[in-house]
C-alpha atoms as a PDB file:
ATOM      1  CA  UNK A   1     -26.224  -4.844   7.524  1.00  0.00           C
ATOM      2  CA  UNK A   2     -23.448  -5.019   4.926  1.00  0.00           C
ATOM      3  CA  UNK A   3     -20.250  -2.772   5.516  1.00  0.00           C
ATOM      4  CA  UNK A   4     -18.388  -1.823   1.973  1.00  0.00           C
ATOM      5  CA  UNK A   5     -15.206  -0.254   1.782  1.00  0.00           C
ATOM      6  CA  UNK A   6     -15.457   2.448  -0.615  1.00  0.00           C
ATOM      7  CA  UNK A   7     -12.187   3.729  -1.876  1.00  0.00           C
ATOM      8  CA  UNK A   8     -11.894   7.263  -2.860  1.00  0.00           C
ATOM      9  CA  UNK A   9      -9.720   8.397  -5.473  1.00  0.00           C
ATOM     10  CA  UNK A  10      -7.087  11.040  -4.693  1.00  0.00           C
ATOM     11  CA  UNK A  11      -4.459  12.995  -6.002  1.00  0.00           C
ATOM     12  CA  UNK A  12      -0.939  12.176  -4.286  1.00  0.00           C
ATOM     13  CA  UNK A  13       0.208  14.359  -1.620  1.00  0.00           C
ATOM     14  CA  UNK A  14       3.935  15.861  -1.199  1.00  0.00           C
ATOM     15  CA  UNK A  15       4.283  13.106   1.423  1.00  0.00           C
ATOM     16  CA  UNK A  16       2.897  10.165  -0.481  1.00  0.00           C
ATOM     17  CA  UNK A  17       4.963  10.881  -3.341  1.00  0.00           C
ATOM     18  CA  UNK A  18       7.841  11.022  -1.079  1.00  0.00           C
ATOM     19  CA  UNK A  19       7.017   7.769   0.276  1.00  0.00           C
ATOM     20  CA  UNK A  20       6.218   6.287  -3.381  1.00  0.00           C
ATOM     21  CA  UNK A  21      10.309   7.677  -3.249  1.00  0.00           C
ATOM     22  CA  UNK A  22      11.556   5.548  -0.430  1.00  0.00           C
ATOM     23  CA  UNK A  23       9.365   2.161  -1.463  1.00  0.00           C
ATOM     24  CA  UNK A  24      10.652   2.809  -5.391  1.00  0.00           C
ATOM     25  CA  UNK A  25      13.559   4.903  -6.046  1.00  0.00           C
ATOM     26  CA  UNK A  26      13.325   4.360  -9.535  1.00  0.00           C
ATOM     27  CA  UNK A  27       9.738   6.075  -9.609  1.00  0.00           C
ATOM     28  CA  UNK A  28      10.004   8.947 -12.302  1.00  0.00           C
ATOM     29  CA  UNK A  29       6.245  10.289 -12.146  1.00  0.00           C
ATOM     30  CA  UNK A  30       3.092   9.906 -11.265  1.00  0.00           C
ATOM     31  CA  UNK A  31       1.719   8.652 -14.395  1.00  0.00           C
ATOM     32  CA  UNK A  32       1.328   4.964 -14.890  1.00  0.00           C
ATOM     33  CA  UNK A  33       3.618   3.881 -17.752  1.00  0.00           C
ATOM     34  CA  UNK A  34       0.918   1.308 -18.570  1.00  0.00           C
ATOM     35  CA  UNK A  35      -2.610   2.666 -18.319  1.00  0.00           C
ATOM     36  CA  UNK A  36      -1.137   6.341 -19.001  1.00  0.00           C
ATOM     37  CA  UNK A  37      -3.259   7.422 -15.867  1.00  0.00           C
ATOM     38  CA  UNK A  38      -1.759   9.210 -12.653  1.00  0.00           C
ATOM     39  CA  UNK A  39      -1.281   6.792  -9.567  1.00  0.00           C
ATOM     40  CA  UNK A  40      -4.276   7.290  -6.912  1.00  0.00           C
ATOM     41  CA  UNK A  41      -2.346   5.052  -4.394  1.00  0.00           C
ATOM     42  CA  UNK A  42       1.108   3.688  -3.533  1.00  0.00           C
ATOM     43  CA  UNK A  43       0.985   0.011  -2.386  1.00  0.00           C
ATOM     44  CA  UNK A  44      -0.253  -1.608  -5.654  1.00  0.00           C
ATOM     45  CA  UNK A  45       2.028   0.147  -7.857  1.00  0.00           C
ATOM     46  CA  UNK A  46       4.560  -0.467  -6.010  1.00  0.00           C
ATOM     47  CA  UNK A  47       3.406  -3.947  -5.774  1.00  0.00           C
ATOM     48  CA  UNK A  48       2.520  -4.281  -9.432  1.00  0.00           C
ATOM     49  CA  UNK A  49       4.661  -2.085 -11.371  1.00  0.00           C
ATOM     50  CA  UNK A  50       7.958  -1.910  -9.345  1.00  0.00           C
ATOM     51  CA  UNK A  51       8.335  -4.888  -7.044  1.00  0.00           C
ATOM     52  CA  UNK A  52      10.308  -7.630  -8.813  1.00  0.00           C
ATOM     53  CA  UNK A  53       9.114 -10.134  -6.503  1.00  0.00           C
ATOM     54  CA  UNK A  54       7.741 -11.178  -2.541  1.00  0.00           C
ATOM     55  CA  UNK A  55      11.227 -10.774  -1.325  1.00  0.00           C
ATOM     56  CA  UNK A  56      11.885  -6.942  -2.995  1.00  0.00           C
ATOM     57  CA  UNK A  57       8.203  -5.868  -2.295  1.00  0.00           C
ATOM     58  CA  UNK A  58       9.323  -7.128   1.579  1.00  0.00           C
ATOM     59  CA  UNK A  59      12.768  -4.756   1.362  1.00  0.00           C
ATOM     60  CA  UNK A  60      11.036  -2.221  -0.222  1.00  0.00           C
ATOM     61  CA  UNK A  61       8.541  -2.075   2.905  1.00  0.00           C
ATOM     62  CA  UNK A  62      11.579  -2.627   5.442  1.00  0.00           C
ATOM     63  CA  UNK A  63      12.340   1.069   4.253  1.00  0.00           C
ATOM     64  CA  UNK A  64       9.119   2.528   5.955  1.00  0.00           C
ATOM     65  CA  UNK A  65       9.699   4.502   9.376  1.00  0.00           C
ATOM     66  CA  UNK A  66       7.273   3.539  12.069  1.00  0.00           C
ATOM     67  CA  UNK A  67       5.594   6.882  11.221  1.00  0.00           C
ATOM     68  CA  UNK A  68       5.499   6.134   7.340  1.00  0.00           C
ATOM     69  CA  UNK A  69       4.365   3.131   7.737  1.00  0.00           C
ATOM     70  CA  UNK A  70       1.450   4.179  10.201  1.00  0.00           C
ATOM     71  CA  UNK A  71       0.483   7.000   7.946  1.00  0.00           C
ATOM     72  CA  UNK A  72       0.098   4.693   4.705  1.00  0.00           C
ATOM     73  CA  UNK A  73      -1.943   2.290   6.973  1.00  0.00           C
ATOM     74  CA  UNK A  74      -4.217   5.194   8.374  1.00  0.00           C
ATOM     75  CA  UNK A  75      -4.644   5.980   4.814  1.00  0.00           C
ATOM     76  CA  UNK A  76      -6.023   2.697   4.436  1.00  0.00           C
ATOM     77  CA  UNK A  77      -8.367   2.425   7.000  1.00  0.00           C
ATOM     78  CA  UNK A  78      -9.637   5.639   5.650  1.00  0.00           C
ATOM     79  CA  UNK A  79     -10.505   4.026   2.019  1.00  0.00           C
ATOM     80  CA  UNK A  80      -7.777   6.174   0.520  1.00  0.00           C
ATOM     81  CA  UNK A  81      -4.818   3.963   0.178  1.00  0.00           C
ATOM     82  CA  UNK A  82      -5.946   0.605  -1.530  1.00  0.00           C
ATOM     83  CA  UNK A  83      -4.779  -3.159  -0.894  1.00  0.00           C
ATOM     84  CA  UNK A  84      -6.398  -3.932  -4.104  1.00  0.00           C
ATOM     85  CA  UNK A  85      -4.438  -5.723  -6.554  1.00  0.00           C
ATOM     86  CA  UNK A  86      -2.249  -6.620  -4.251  1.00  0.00           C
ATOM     87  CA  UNK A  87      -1.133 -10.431  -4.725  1.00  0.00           C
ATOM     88  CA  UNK A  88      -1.537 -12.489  -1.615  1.00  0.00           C
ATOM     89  CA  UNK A  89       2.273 -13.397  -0.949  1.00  0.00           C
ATOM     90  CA  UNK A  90       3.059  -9.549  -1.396  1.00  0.00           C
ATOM     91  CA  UNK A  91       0.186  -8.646   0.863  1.00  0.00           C
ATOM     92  CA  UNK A  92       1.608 -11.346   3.486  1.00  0.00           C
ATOM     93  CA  UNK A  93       4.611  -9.204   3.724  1.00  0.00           C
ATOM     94  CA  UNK A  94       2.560  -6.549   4.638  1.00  0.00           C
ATOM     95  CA  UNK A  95       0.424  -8.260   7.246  1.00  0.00           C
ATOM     96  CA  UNK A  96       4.182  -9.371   8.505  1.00  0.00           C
ATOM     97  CA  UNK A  97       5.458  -5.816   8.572  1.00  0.00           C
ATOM     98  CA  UNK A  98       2.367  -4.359   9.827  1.00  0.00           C
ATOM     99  CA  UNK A  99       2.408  -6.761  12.878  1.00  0.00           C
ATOM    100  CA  UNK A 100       5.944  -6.624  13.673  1.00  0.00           C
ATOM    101  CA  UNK A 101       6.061  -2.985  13.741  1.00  0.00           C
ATOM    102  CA  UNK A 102       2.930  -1.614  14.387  1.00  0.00           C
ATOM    103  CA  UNK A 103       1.116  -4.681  16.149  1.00  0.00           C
ATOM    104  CA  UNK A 104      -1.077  -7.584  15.962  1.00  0.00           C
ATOM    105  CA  UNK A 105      -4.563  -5.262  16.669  1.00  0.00           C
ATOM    106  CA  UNK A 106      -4.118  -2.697  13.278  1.00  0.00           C
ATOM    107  CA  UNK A 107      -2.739  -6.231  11.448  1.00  0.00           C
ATOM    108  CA  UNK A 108      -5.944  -7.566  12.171  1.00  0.00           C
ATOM    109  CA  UNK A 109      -8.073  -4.630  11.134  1.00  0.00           C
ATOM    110  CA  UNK A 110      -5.887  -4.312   8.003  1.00  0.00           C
ATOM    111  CA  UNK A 111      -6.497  -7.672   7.277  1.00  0.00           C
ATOM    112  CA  UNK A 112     -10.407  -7.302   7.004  1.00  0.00           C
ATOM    113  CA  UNK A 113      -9.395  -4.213   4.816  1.00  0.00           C
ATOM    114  CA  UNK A 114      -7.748  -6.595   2.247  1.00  0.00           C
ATOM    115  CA  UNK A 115     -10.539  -8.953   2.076  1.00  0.00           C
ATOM    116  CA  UNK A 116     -12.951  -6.458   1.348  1.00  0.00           C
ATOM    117  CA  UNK A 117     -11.310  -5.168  -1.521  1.00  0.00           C
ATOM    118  CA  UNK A 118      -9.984  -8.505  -2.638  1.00  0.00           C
ATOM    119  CA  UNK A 119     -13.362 -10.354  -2.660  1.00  0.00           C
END
């Protein structure tokens, strides 16, 4: 039996538009400036749109409390926070992060998370 992650789109909450706050500062809506859509998820705009490069998409996630940072990752394991189009040196920051802070266990899970949607 096959298991597929199916991603839901959502609107943004309060708190994930504060967080979208802390991991880009310079966010100024919730409208993608290049597909003129609203954002559905945090990580791969920030990854895409706002990150400059491995080493700001890593300071940008240093910024996460412990609770943040457990709450985006619950959102992914969910299916409502996405990994995709996330590039593999930004999502090994992540897997770093998530290890470091939250522990190797939920980095592993994540990890099978990321190569669902990255197949």
């Amino acid at each position: 039996m096959s298991h597929r992650l199916v991603l839901m789109p959502r609107e943004l909450s309060e708190r994930d538009i504060q967080l979208l706050q802390v991991l880009a500062p310079e966010f100024s809506g919730e409208i993608c400036k290049g597909s003129g859509t609203p954002y559905r998820s945090l990580l791969p705009p920030v990854a895409n749109h706002y990150a400059t490069s491995a080493e700001d998409f890593k300071m940008r996630i240093d910024r996460l409390s412990v609770n943040d940072l457990r709450y985006l990752i619950d959102l992914v394991m969910t299916g409502e926070e996405s990994l995709h189009c996330i590039s593999p040196d930004y999502y090994s920051v992540l897997d770093m992060r998530i290890s470091e802070v939250l522990g190797e266990d939920i980095a592993h899970r994540i990890r099978g998370f990321y190569a669902m949607t990255c197949e």
